[in-house]
PDB file of N, CA and C in Angstrom:
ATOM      1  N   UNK A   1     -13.335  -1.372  49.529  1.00  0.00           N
ATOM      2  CA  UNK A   1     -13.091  -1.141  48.119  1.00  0.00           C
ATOM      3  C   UNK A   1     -12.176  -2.243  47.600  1.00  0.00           C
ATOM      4  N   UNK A   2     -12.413  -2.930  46.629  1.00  0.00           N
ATOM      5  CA  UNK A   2     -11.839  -3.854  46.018  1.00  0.00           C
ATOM      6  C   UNK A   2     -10.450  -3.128  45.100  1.00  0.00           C
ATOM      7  N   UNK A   3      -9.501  -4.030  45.092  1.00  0.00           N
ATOM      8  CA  UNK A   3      -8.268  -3.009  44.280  1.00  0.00           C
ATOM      9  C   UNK A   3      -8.116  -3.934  43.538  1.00  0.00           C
ATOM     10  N   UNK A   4      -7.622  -3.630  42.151  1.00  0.00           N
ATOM     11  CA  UNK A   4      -8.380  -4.667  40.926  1.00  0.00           C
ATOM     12  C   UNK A   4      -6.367  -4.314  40.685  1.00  0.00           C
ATOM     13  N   UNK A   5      -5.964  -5.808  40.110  1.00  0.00           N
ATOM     14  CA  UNK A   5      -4.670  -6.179  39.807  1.00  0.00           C
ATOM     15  C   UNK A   5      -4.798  -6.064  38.169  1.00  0.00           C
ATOM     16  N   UNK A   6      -4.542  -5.064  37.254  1.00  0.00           N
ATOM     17  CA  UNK A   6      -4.485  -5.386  36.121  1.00  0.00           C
ATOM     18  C   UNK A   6      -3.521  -6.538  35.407  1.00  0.00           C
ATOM     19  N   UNK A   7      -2.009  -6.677  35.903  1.00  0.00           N
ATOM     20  CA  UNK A   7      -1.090  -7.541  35.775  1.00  0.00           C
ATOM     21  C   UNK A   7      -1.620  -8.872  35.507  1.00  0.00           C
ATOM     22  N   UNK A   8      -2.181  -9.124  37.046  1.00  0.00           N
ATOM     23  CA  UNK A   8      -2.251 -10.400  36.952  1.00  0.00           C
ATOM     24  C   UNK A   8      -3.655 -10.583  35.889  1.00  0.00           C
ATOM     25  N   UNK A   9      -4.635  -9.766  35.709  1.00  0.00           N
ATOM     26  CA  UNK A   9      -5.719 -10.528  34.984  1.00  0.00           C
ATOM     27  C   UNK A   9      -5.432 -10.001  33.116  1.00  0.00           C
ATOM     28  N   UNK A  10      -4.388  -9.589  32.923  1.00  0.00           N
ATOM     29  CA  UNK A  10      -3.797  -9.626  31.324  1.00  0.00           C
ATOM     30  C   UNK A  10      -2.890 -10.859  31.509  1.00  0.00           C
ATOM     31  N   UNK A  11      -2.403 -10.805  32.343  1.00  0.00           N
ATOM     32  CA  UNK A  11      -1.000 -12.245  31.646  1.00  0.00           C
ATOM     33  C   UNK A  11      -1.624 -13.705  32.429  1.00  0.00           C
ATOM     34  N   UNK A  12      -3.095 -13.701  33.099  1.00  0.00           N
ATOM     35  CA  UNK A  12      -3.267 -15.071  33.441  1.00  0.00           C
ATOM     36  C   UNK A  12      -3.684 -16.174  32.472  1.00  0.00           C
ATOM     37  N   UNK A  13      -4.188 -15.217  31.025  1.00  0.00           N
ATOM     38  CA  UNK A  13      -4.503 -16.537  30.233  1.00  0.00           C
ATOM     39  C   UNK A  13      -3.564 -16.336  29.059  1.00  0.00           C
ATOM     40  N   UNK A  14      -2.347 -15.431  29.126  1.00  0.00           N
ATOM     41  CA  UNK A  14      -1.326 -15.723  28.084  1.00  0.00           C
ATOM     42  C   UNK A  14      -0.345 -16.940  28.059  1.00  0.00           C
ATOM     43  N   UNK A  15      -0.255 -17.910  27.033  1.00  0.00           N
ATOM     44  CA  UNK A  15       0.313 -18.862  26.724  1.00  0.00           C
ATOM     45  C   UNK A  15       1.083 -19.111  25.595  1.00  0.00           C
ATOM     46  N   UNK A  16       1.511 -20.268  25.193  1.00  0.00           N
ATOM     47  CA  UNK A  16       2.828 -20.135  24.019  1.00  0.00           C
ATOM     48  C   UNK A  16       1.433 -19.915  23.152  1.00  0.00           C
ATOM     49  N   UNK A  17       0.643 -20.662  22.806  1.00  0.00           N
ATOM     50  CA  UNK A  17      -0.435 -20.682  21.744  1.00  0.00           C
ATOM     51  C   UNK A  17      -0.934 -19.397  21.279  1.00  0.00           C
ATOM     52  N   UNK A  18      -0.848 -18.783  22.701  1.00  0.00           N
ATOM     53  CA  UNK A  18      -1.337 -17.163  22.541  1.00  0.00           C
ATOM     54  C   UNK A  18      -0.566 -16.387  21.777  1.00  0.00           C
ATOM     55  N   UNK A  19       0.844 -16.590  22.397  1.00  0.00           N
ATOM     56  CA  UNK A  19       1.928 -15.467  21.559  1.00  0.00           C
ATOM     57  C   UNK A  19       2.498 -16.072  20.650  1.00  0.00           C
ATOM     58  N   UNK A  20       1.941 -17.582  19.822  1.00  0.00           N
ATOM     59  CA  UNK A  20       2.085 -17.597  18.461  1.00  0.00           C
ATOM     60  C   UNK A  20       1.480 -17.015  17.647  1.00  0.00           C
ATOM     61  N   UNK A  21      -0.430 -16.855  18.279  1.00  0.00           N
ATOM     62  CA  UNK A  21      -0.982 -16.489  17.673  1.00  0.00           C
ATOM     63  C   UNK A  21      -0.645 -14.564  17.020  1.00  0.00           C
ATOM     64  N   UNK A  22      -0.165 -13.898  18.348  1.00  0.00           N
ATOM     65  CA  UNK A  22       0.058 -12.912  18.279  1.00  0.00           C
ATOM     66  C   UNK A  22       0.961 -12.827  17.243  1.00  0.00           C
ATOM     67  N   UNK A  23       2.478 -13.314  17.060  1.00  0.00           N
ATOM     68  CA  UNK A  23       3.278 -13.000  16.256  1.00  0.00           C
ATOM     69  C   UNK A  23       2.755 -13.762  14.238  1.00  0.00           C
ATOM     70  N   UNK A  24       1.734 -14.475  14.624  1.00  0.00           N
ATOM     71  CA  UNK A  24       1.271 -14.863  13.314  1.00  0.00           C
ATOM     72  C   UNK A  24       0.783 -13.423  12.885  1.00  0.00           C
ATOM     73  N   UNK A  25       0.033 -13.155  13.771  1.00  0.00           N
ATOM     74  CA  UNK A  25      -1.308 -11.576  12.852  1.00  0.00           C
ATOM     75  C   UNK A  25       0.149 -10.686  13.036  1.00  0.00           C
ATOM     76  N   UNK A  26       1.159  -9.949  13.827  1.00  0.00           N
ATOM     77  CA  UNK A  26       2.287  -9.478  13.399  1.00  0.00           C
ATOM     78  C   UNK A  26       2.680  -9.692  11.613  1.00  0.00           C
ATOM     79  N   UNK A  27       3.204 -10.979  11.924  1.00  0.00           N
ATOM     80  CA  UNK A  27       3.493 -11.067  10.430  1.00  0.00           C
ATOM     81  C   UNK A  27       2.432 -11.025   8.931  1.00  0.00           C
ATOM     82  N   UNK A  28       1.405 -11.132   9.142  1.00  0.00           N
ATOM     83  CA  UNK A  28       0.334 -10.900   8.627  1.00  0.00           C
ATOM     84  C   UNK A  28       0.493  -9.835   8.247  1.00  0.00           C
ATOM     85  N   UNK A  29       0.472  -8.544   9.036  1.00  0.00           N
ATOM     86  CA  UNK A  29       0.363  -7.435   9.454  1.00  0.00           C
ATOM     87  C   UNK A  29       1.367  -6.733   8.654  1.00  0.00           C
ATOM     88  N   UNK A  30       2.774  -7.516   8.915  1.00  0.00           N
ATOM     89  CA  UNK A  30       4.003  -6.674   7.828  1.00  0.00           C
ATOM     90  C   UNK A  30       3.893  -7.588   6.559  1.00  0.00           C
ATOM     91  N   UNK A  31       3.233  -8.254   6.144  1.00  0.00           N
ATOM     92  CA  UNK A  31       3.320  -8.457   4.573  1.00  0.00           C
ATOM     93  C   UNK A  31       2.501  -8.004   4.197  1.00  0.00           C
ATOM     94  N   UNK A  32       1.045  -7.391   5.210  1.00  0.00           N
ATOM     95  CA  UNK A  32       0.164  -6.778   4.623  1.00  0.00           C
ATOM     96  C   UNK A  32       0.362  -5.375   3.895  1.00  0.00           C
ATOM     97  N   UNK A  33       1.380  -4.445   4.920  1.00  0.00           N
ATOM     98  CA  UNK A  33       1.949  -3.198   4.662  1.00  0.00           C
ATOM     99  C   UNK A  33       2.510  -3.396   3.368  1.00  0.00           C
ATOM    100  N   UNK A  34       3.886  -4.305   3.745  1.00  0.00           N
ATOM    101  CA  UNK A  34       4.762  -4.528   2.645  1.00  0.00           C
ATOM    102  C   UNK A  34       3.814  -4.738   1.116  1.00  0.00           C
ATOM    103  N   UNK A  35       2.948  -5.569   1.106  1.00  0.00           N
ATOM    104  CA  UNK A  35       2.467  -5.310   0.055  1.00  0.00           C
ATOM    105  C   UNK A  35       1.488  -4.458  -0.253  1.00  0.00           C
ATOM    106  N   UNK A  36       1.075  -3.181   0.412  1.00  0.00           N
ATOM    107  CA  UNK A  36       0.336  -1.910  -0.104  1.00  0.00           C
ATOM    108  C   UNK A  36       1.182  -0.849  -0.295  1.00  0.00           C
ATOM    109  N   UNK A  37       2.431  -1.087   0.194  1.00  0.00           N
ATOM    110  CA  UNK A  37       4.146   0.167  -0.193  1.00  0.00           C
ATOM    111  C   UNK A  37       3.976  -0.460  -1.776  1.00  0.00           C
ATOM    112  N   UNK A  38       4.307  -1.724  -2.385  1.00  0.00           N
ATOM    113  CA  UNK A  38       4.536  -2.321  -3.470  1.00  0.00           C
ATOM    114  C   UNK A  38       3.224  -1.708  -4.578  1.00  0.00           C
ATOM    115  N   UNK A  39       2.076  -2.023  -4.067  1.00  0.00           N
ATOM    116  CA  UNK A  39       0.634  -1.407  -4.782  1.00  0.00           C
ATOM    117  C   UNK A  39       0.686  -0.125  -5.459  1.00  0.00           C
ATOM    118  N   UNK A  40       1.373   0.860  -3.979  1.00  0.00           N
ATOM    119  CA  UNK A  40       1.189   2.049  -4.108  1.00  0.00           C
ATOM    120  C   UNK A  40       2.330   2.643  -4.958  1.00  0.00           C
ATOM    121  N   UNK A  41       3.749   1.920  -5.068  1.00  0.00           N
ATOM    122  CA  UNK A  41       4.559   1.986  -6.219  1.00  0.00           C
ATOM    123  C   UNK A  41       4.324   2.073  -7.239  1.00  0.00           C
ATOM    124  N   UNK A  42       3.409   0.604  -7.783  1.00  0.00           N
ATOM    125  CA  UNK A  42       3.232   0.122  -9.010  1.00  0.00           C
ATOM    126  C   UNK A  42       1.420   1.609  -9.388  1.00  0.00           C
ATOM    127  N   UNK A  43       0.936   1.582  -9.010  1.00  0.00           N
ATOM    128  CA  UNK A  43      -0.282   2.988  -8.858  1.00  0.00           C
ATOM    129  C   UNK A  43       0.649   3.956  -9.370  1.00  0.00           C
ATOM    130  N   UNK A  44       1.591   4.347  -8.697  1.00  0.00           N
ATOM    131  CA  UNK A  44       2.273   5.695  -9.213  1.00  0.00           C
ATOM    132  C   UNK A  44       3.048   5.850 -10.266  1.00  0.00           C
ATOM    133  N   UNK A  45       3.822   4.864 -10.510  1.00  0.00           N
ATOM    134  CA  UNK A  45       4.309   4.249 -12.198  1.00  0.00           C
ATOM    135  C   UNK A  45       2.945   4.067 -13.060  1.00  0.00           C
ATOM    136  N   UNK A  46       1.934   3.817 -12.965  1.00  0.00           N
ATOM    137  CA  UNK A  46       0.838   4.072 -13.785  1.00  0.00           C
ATOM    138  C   UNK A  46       0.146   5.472 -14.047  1.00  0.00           C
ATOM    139  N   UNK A  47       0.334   5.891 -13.087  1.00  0.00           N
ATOM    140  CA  UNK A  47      -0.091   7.291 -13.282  1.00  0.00           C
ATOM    141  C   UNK A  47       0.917   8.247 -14.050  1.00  0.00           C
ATOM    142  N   UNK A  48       1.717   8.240 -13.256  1.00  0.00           N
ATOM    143  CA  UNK A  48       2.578   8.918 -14.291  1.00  0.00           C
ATOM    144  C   UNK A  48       2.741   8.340 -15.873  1.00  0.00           C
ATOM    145  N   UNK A  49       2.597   6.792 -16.060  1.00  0.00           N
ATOM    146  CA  UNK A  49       2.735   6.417 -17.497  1.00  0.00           C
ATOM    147  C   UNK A  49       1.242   7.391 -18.085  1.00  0.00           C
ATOM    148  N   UNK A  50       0.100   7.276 -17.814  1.00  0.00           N
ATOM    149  CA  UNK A  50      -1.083   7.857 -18.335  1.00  0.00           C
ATOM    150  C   UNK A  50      -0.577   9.454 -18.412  1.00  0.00           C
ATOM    151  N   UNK A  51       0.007  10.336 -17.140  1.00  0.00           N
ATOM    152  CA  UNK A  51       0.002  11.335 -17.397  1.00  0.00           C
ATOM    153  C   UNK A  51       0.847  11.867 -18.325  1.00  0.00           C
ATOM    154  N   UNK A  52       2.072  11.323 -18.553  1.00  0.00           N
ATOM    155  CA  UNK A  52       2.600  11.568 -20.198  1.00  0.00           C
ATOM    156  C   UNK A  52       2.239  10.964 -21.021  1.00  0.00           C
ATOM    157  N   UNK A  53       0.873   9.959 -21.234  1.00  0.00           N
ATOM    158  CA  UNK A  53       0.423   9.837 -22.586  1.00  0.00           C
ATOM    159  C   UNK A  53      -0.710  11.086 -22.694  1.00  0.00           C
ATOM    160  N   UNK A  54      -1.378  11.190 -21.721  1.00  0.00           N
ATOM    161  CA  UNK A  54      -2.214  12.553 -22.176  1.00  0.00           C
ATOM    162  C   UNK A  54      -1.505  13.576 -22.086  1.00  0.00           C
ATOM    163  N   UNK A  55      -0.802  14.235 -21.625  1.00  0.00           N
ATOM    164  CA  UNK A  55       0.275  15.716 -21.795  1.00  0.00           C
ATOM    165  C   UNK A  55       1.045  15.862 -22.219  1.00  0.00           C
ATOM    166  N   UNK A  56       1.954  14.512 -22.738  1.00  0.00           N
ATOM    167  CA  UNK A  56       3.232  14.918 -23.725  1.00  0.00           C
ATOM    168  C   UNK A  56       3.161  14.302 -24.734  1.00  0.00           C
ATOM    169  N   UNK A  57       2.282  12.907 -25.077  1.00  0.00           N
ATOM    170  CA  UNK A  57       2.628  11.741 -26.163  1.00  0.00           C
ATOM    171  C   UNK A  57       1.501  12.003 -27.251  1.00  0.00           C
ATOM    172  N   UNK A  58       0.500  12.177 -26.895  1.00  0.00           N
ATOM    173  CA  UNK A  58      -0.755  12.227 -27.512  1.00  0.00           C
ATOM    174  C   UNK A  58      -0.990  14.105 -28.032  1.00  0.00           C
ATOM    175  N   UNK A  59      -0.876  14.705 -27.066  1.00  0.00           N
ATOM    176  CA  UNK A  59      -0.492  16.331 -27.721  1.00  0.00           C
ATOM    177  C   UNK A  59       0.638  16.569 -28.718  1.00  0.00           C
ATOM    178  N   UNK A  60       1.698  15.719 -28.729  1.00  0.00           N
ATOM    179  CA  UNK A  60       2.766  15.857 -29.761  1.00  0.00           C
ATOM    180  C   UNK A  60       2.268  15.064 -30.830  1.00  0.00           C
ATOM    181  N   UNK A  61       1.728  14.038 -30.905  1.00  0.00           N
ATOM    182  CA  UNK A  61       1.620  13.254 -31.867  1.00  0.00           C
ATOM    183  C   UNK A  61       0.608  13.929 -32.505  1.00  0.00           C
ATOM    184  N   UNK A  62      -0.390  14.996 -31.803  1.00  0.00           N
ATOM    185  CA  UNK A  62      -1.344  15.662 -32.833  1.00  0.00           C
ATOM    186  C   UNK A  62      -1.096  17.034 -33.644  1.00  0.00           C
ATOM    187  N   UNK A  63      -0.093  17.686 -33.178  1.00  0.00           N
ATOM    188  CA  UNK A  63       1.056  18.153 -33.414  1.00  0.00           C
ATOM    189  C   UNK A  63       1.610  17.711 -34.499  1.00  0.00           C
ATOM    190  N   UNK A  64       2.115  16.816 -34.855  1.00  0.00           N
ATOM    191  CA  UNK A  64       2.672  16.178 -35.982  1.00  0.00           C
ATOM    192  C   UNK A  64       1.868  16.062 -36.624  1.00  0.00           C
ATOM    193  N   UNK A  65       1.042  15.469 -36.605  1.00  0.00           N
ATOM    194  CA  UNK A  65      -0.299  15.294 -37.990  1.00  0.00           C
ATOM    195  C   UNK A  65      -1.014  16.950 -37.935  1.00  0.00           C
ATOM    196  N   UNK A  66      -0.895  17.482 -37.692  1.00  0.00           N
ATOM    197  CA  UNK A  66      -1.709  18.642 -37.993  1.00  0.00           C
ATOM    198  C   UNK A  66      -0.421  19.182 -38.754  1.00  0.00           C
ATOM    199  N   UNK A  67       0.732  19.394 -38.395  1.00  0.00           N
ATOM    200  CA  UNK A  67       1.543  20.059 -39.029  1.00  0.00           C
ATOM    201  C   UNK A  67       1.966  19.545 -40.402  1.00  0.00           C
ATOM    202  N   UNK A  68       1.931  18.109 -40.413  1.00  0.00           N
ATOM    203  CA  UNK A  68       1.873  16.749 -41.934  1.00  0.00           C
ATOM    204  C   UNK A  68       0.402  17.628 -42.693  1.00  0.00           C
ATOM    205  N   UNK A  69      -0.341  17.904 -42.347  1.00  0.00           N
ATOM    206  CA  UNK A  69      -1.990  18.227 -43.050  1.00  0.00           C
ATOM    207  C   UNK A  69      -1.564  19.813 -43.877  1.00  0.00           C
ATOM    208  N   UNK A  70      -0.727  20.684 -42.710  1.00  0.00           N
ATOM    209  CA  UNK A  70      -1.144  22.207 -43.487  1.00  0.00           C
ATOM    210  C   UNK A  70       0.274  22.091 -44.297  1.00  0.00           C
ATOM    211  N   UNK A  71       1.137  21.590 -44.613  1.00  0.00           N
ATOM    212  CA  UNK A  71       2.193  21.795 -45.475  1.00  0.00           C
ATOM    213  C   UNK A  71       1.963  21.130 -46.595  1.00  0.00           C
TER     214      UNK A  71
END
């Protein structure tokens, strides 16, 4: 039975080139996040701006003109 060395056949073709490459897609990786936290900020400040123009800005303002009409 052959006994298979995992060690040695992961780190025989790792090199500096390799673990630049690695820490490049790393950083890739956290500006990618970093900028879908930022997305998902700016998404939720929009939503909420829309949801008080339809439930508080636009219902009051019709409110006012209806109440300007029957007096």
């Amino acid at each position: 039975m052959t006994k298979i060395n995992f060690e040695d056949d992961v780190f025989s073709d790792v090199d500096d080139t390799s673990l630049k490459a690695l820490a490049d897609k790393c950083k890739q990786l956290e500006f990618a996040e970093q900028e879908v936290a930022e997305l998902e900020d700016t998404l939720k400040e929009k939503k909420e701006a829309a949801r008080k123009l339809s439930e508080e800005d636009i219902p009051l303002f019709l409110a006012e003109k209806v109440c300007l009409v029957l007096h």
